[in-house]
C-alpha atoms as a PDB file:
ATOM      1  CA  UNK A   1      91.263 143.133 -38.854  1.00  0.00           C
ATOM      2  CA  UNK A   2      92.186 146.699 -40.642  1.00  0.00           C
ATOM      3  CA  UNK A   3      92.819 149.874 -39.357  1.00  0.00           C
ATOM      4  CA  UNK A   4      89.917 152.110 -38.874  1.00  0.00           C
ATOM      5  CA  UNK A   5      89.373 155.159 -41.283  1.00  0.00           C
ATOM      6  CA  UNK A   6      90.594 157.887 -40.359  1.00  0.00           C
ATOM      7  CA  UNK A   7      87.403 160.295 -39.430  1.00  0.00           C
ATOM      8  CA  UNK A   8      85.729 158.081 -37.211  1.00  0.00           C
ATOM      9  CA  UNK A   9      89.467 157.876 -35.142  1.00  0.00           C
ATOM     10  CA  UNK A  10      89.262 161.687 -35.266  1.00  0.00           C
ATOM     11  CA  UNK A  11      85.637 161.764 -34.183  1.00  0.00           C
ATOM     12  CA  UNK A  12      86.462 159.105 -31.116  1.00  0.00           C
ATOM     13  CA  UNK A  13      89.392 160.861 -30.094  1.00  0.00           C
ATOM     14  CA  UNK A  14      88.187 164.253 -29.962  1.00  0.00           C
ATOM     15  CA  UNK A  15      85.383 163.520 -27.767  1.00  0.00           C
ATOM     16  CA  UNK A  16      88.214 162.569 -25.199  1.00  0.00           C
ATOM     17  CA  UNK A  17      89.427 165.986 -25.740  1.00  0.00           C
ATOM     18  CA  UNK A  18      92.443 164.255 -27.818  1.00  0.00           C
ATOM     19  CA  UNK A  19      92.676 166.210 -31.319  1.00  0.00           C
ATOM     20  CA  UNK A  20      94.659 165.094 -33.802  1.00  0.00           C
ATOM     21  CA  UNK A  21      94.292 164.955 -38.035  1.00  0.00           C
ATOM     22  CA  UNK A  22      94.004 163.325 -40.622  1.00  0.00           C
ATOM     23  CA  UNK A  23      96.276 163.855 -44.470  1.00  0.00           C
ATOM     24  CA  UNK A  24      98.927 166.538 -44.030  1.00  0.00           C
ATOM     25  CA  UNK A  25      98.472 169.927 -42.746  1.00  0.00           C
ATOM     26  CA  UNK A  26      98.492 171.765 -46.283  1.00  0.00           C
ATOM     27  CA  UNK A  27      95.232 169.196 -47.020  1.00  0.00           C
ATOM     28  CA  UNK A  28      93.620 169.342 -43.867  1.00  0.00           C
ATOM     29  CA  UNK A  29      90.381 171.449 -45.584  1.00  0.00           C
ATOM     30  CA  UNK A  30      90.261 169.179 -48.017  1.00  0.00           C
ATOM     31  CA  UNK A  31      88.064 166.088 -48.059  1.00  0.00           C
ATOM     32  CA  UNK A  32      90.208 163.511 -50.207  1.00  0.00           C
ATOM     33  CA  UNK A  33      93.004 161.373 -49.629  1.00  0.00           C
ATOM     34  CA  UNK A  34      96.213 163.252 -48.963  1.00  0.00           C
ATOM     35  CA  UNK A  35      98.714 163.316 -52.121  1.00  0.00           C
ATOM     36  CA  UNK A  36     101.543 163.273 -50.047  1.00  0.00           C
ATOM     37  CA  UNK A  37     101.101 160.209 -48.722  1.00  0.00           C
ATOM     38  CA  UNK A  38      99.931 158.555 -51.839  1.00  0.00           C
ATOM     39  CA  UNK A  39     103.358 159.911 -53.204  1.00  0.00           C
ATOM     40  CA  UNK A  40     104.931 157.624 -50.191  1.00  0.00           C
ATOM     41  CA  UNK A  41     103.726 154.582 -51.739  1.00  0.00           C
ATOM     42  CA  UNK A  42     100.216 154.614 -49.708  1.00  0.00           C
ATOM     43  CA  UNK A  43      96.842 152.818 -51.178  1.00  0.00           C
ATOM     44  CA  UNK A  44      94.315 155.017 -51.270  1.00  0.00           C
ATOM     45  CA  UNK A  45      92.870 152.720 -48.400  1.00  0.00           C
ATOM     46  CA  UNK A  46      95.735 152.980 -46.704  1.00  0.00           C
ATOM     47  CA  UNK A  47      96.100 156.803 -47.095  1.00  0.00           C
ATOM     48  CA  UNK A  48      92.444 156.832 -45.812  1.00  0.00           C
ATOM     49  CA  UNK A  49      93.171 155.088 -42.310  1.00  0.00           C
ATOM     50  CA  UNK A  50      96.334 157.324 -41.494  1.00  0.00           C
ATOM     51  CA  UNK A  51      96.097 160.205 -38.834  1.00  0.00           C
ATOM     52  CA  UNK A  52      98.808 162.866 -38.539  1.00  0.00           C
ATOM     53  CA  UNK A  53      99.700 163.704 -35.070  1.00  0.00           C
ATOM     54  CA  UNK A  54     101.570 166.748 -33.752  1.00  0.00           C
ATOM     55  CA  UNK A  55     103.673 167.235 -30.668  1.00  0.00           C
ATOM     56  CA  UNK A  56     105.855 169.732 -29.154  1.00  0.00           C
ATOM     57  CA  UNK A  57     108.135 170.557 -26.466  1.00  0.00           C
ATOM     58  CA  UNK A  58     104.956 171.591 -23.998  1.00  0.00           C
ATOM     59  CA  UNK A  59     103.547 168.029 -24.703  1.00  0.00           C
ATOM     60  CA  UNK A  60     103.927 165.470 -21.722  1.00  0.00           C
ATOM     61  CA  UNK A  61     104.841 161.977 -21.065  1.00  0.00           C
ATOM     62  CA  UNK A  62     101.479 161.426 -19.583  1.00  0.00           C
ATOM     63  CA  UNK A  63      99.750 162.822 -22.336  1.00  0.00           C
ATOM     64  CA  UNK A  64     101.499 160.783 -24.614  1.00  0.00           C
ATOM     65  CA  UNK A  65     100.964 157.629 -22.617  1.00  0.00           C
ATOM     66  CA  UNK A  66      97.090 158.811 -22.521  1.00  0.00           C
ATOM     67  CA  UNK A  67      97.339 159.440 -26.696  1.00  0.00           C
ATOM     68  CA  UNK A  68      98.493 155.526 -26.776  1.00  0.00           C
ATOM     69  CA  UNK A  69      96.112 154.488 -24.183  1.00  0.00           C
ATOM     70  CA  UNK A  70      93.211 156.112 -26.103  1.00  0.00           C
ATOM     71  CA  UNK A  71      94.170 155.343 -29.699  1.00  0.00           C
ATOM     72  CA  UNK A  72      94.242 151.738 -29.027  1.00  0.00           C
ATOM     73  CA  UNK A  73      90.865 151.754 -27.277  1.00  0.00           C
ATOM     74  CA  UNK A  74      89.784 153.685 -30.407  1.00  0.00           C
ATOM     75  CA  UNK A  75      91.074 150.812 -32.496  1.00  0.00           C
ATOM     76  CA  UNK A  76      89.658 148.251 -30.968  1.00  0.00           C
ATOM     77  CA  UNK A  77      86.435 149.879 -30.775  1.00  0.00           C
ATOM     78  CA  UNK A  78      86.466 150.446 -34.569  1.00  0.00           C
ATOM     79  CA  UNK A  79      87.151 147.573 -35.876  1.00  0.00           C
ATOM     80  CA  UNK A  80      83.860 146.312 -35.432  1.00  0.00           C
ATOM     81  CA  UNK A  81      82.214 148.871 -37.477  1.00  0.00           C
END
């Protein structure tokens, strides 16, 4: 089954209080497909189903096992749609 678009990911994930993007951070106002990762050899579909997350040094291990934990359930959840 494919990867869910990208906005409804965003949409599931923020309303766990998880917020991440989608296209690069230049684009992120932008409602089309990010160039940059067309220019990395992405379909349009493709480019259309990637997120872009961010982490820094303040980020945690749980959080990041949480991130995993609720991107999957957002994947399986989305598939179906």
């Amino acid at each position: 089954l494919p990867v869910p678009k990208s906005q409804p990911m965003l949409n599931f994930l923020s309303a766990r209080g998880i917020y991440i993007s989608s296209g690069s951070a230049c684009s992120s106002h932008k409602n089309t497909v990010s160039r940059t990762l067309t220019a990395f050899g992405l379909s349009h579909e493709e480019a259309d189903r990637t997120v872009r997350v961010s982490l820094d040094a303040s980020n945690t291990e749980s959080e990041a096992i949480l991130f995993c934990k609720a991107l999957g359930e957002g994947i399986e959840k989305l598939r179906g749609k």
